[in-house]
C-alpha atoms as a PDB file:
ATOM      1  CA  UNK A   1      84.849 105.168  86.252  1.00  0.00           C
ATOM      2  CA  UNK A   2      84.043 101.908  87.633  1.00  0.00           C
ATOM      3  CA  UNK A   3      84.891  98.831  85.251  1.00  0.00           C
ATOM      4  CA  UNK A   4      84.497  94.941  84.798  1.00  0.00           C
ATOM      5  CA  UNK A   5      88.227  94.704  86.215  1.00  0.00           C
ATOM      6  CA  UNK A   6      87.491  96.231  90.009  1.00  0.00           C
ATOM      7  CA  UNK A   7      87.005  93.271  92.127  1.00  0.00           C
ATOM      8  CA  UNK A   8      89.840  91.584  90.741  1.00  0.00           C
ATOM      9  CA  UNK A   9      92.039  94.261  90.664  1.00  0.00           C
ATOM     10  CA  UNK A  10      91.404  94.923  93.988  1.00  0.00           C
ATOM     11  CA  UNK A  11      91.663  91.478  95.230  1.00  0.00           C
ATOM     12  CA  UNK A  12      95.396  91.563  93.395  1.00  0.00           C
ATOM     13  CA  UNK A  13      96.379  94.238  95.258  1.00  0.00           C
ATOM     14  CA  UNK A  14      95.096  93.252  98.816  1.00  0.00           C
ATOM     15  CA  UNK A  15      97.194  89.706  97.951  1.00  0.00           C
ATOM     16  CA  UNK A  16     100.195  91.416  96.940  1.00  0.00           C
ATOM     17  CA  UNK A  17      99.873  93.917 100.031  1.00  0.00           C
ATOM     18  CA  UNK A  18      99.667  91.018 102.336  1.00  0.00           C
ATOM     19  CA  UNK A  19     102.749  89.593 100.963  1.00  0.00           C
ATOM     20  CA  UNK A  20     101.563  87.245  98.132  1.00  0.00           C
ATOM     21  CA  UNK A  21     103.960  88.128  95.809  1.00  0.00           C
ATOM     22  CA  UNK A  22     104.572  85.291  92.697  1.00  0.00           C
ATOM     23  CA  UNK A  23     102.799  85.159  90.170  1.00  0.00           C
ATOM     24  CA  UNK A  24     101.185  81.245  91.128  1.00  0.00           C
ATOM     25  CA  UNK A  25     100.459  82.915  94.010  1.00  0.00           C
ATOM     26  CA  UNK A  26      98.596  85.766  92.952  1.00  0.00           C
ATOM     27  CA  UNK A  27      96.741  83.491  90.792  1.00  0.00           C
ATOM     28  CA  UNK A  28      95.903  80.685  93.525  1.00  0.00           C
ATOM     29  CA  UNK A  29      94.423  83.635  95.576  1.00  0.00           C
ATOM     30  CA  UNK A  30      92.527  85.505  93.005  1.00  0.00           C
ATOM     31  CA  UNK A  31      90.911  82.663  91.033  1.00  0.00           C
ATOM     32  CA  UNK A  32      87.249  83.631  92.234  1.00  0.00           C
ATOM     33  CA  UNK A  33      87.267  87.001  90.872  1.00  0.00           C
ATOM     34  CA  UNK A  34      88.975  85.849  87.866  1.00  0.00           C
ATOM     35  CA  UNK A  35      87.269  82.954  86.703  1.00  0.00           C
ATOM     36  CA  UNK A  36      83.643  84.515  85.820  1.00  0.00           C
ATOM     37  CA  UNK A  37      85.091  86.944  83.366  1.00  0.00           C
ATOM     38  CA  UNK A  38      86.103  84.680  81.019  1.00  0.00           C
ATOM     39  CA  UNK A  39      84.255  81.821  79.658  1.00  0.00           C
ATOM     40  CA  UNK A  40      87.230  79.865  78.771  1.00  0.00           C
ATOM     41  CA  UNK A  41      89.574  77.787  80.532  1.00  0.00           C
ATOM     42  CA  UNK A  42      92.083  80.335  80.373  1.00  0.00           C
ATOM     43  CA  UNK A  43      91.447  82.662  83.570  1.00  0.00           C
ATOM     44  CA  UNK A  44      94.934  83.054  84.455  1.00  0.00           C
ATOM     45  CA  UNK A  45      95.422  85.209  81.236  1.00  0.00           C
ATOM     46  CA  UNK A  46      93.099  87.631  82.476  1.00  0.00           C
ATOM     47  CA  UNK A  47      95.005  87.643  85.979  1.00  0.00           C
ATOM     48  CA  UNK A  48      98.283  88.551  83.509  1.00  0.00           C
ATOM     49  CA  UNK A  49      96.561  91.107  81.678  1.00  0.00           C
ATOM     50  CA  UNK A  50      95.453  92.585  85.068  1.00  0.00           C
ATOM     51  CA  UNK A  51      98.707  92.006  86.649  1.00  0.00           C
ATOM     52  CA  UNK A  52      99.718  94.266  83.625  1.00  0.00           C
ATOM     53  CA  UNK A  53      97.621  96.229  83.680  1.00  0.00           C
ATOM     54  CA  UNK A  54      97.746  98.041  87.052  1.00  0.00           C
ATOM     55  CA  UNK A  55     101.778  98.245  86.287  1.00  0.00           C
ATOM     56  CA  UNK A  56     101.685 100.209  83.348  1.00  0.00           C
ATOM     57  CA  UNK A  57      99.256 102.769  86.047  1.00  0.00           C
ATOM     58  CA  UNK A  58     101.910 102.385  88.386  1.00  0.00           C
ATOM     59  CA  UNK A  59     100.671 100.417  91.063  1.00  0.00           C
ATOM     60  CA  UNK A  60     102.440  97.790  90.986  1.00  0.00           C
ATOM     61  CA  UNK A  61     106.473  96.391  90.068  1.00  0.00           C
ATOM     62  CA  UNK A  62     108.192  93.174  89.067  1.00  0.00           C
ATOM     63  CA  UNK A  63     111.442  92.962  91.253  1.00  0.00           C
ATOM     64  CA  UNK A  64     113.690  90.358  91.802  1.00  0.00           C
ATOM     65  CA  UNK A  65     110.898  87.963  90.673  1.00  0.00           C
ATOM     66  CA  UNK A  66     108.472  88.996  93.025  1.00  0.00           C
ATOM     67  CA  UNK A  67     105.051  91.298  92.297  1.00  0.00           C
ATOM     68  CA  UNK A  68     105.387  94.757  95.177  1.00  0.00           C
ATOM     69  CA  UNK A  69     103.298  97.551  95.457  1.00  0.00           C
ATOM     70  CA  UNK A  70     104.732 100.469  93.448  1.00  0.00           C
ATOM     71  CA  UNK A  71     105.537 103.993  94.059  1.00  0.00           C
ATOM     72  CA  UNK A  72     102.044 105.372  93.249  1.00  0.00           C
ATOM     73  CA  UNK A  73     100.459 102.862  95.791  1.00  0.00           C
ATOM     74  CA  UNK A  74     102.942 102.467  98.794  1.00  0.00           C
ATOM     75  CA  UNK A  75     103.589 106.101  99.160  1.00  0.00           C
ATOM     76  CA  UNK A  76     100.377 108.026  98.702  1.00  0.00           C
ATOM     77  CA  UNK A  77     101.027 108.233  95.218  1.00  0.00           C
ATOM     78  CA  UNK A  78     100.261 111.056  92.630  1.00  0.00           C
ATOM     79  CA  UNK A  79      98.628 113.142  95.647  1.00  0.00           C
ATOM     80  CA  UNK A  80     101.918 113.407  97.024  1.00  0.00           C
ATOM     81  CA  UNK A  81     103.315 113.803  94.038  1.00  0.00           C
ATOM     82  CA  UNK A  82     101.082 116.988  93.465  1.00  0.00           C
ATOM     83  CA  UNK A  83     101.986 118.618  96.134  1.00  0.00           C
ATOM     84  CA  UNK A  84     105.419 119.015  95.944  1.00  0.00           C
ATOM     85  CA  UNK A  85     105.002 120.908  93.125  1.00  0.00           C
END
């Protein structure tokens, strides 16, 4: 199911993927996609929420202070996961 969220979760992955990794970062890169879904001033709450967000799915972790893709993500993820069972 297709949400609000897409484009700019997408666009957080591709920037962590292509080694954007803090959090400044992230939001410097993202901004566009992150910016028309709120209509405060506080846009870079909605890239923390995000940020968040896909880690509690599993895509992504916080290591070492530094955003990487996670297990689900970098390694094929629960389709792997399936099949070993």
């Amino acid at each position: 199911m297709s949400n609000r969220f897409d484009y700019l979760d997408t666009a957080i992955l591709k920037a962590i993927d292509s080694g954007i990794t803090t959090y400044t970062a992230i939001c410097n890169r993202v901004q566009s996609y992150a910016q028309p879904l709120t209509h405060r001033h506080d846009w870079q709450r909605v890239v923390d929420r995000r940020l968040q967000a896909i880690r509690k799915r599993g895509g992504i972790v916080f290591e070492k202070k530094e955003w990487k893709l996670g297990f689900r993500l970098h390694s094929g993820g629960m389709n792997e996961q399936r099949k070993e069972e």
